[in-house]
C-alpha atoms as a PDB file:
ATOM      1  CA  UNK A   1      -6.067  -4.896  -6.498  1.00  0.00           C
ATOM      2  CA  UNK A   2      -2.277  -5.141  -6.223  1.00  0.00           C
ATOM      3  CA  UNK A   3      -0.444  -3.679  -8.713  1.00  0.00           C
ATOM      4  CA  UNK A   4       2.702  -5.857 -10.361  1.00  0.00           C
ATOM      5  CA  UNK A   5       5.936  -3.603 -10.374  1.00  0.00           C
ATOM      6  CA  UNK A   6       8.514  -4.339 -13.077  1.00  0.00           C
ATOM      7  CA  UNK A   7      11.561  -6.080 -11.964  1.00  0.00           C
ATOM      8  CA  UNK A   8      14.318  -3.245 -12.410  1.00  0.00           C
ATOM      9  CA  UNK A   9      11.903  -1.286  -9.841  1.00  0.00           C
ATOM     10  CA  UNK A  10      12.947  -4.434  -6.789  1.00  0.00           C
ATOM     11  CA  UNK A  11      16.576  -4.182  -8.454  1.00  0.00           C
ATOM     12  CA  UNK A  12      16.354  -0.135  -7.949  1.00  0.00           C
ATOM     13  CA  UNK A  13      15.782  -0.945  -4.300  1.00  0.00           C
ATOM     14  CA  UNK A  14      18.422  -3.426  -3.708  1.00  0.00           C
ATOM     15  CA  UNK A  15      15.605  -6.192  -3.813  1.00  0.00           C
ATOM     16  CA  UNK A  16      16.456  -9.618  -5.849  1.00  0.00           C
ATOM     17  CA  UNK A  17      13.979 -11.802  -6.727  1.00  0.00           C
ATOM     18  CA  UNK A  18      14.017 -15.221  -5.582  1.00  0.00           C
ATOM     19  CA  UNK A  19      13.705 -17.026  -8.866  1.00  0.00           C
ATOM     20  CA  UNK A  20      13.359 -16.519 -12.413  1.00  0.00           C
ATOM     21  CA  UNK A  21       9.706 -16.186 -12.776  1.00  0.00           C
ATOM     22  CA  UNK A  22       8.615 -12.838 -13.034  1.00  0.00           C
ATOM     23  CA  UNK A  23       7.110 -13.075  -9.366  1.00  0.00           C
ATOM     24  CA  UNK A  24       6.812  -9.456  -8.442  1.00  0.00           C
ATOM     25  CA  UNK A  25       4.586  -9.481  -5.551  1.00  0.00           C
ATOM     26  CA  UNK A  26       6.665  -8.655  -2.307  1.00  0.00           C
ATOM     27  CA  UNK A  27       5.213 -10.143   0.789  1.00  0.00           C
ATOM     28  CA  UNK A  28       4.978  -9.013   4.412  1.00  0.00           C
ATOM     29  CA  UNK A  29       8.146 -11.326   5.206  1.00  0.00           C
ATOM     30  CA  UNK A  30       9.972 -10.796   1.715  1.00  0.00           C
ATOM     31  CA  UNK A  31       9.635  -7.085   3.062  1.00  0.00           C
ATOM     32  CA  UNK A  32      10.868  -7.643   6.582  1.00  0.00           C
ATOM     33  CA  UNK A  33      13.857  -9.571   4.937  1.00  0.00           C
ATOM     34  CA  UNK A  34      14.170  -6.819   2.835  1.00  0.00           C
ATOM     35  CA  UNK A  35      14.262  -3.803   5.278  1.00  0.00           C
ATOM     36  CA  UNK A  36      16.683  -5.715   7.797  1.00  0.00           C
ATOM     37  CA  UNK A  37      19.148  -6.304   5.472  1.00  0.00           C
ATOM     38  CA  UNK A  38      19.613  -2.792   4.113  1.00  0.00           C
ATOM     39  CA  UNK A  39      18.702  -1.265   7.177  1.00  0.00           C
ATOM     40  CA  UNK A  40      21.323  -3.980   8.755  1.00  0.00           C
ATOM     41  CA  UNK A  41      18.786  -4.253  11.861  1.00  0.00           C
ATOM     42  CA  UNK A  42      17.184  -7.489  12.966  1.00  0.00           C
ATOM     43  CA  UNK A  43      13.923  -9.218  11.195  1.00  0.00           C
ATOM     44  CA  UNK A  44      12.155  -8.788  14.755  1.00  0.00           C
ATOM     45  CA  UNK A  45      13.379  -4.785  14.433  1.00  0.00           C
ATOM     46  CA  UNK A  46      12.393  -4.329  11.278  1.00  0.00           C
ATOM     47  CA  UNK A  47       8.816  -6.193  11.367  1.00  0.00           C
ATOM     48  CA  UNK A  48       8.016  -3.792  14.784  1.00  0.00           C
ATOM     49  CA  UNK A  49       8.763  -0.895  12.273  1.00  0.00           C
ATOM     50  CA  UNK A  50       6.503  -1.993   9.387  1.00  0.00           C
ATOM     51  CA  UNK A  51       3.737  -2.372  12.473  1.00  0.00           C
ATOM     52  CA  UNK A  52       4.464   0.346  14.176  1.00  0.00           C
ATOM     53  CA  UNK A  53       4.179   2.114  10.498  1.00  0.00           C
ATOM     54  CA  UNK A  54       0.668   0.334   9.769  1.00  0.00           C
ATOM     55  CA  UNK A  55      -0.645   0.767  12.705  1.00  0.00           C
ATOM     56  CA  UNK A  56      -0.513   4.042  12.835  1.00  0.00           C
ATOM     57  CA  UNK A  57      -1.332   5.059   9.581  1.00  0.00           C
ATOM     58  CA  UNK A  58      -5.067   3.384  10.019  1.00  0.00           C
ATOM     59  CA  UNK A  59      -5.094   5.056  13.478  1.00  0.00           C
ATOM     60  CA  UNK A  60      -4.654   8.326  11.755  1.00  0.00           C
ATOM     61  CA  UNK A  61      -7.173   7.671   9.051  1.00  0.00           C
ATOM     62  CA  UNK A  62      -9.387   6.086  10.955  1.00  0.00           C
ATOM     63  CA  UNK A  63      -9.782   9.406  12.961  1.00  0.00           C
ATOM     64  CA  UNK A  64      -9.771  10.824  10.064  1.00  0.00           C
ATOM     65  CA  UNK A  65      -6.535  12.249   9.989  1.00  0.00           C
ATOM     66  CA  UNK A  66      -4.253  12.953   6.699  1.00  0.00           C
ATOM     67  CA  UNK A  67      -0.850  11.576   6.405  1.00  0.00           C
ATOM     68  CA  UNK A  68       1.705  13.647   4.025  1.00  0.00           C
ATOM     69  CA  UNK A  69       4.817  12.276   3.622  1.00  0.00           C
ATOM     70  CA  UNK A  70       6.758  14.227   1.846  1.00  0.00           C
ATOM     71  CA  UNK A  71       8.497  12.899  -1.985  1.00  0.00           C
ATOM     72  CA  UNK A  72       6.034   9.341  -0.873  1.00  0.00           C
ATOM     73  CA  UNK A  73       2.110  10.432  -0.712  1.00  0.00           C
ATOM     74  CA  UNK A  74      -0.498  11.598   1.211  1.00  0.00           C
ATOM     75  CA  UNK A  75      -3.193   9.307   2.822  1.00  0.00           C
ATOM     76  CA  UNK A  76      -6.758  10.512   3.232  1.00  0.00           C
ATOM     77  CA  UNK A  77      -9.832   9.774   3.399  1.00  0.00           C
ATOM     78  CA  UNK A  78     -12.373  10.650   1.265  1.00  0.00           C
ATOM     79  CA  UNK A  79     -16.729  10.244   2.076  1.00  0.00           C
ATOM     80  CA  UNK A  80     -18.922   7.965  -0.573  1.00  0.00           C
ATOM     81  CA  UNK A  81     -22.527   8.997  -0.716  1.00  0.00           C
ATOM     82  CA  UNK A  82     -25.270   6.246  -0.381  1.00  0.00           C
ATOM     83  CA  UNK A  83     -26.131   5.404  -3.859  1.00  0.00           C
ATOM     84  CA  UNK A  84     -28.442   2.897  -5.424  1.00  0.00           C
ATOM     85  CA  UNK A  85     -27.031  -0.242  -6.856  1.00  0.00           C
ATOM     86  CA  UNK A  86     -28.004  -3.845  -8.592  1.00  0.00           C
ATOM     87  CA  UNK A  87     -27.160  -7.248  -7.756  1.00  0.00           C
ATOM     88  CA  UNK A  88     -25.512  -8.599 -10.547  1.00  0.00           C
ATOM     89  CA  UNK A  89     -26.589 -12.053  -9.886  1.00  0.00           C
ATOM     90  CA  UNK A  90     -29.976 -11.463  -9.526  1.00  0.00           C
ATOM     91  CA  UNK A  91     -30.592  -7.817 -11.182  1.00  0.00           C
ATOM     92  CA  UNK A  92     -32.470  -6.836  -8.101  1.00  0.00           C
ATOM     93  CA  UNK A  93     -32.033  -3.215  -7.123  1.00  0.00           C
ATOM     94  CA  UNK A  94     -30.423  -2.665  -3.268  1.00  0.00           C
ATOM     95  CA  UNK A  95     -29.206   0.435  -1.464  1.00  0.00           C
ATOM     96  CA  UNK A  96     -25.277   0.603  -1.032  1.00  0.00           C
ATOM     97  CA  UNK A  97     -24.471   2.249   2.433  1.00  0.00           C
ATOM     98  CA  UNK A  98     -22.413   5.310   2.629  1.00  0.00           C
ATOM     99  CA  UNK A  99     -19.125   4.659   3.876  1.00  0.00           C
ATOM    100  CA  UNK A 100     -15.308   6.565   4.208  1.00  0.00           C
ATOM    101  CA  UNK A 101     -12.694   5.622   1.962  1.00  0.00           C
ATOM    102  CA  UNK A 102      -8.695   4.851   2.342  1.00  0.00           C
ATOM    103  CA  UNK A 103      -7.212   7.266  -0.338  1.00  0.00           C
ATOM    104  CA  UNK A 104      -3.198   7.589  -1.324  1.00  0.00           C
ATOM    105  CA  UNK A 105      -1.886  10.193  -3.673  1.00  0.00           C
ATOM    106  CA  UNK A 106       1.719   9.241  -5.175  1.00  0.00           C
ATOM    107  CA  UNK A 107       4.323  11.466  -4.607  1.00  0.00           C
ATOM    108  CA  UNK A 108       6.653  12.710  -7.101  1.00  0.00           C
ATOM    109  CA  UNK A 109       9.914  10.725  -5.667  1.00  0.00           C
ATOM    110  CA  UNK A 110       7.776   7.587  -6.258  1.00  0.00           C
ATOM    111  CA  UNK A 111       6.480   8.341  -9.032  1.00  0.00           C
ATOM    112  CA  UNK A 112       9.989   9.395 -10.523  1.00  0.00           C
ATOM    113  CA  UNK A 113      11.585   5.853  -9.099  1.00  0.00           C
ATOM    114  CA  UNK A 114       8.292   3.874 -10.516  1.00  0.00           C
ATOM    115  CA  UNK A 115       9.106   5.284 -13.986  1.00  0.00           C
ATOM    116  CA  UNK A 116      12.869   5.237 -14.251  1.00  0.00           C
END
């Protein structure tokens, strides 16, 4: 579930929002538009970085690396037992699978910018 950020957090960053609505979801090519212009690099430039970045970053986890970046967060991942569940449509009992999940910490120069 995305979280909506308050509009003085896109000002913070230099980011203006398009129209009037309160329309605080950034998208992948709001973001490229975003990064080239402050980073005054290209849109191709800057959407190689942003791949480059994801990219990695499930490589990493998905070897089940950890990623600290320093003042951002750390991404980890984290092991769900098997458990027993219901199907809320039908109330009939089913076994959910084990499985490894995606797990980001905030860091405290986020946090501080999120809450400014």
């Amino acid at each position: 579930m995305l979280q909506k950020l308050s509009p003085s957090f896109y000002s913070r960053l230099g980011y203006q929002l398009n129209n009037q609505k309160e329309n605080l979801f950034m998208n992948k090519q709001e973001f490229i538009d975003h990064i080239a212009s402050q980073r005054n690099c290209t849109k191709v430039e800057a959407e190689k970085t942003i791949d480059m970045f994801t990219s990695s970053v499930i490589g990493a986890l998905g070897k089940g690396e950890e990623i600290s970046l320093v003042g951002f967060g750390n991404f980890s991942v984290s092991k769900v037992e098997a458990r027993a569940g219901r199907n809320p449509r039908t109330g009939e009992a089913l076994k959910i699978a084990a499985y490894n999940q995606p797990k980001f910490k905030v860091g405290q120069k986020l946090k501080d910018a999120c809450n400014k």
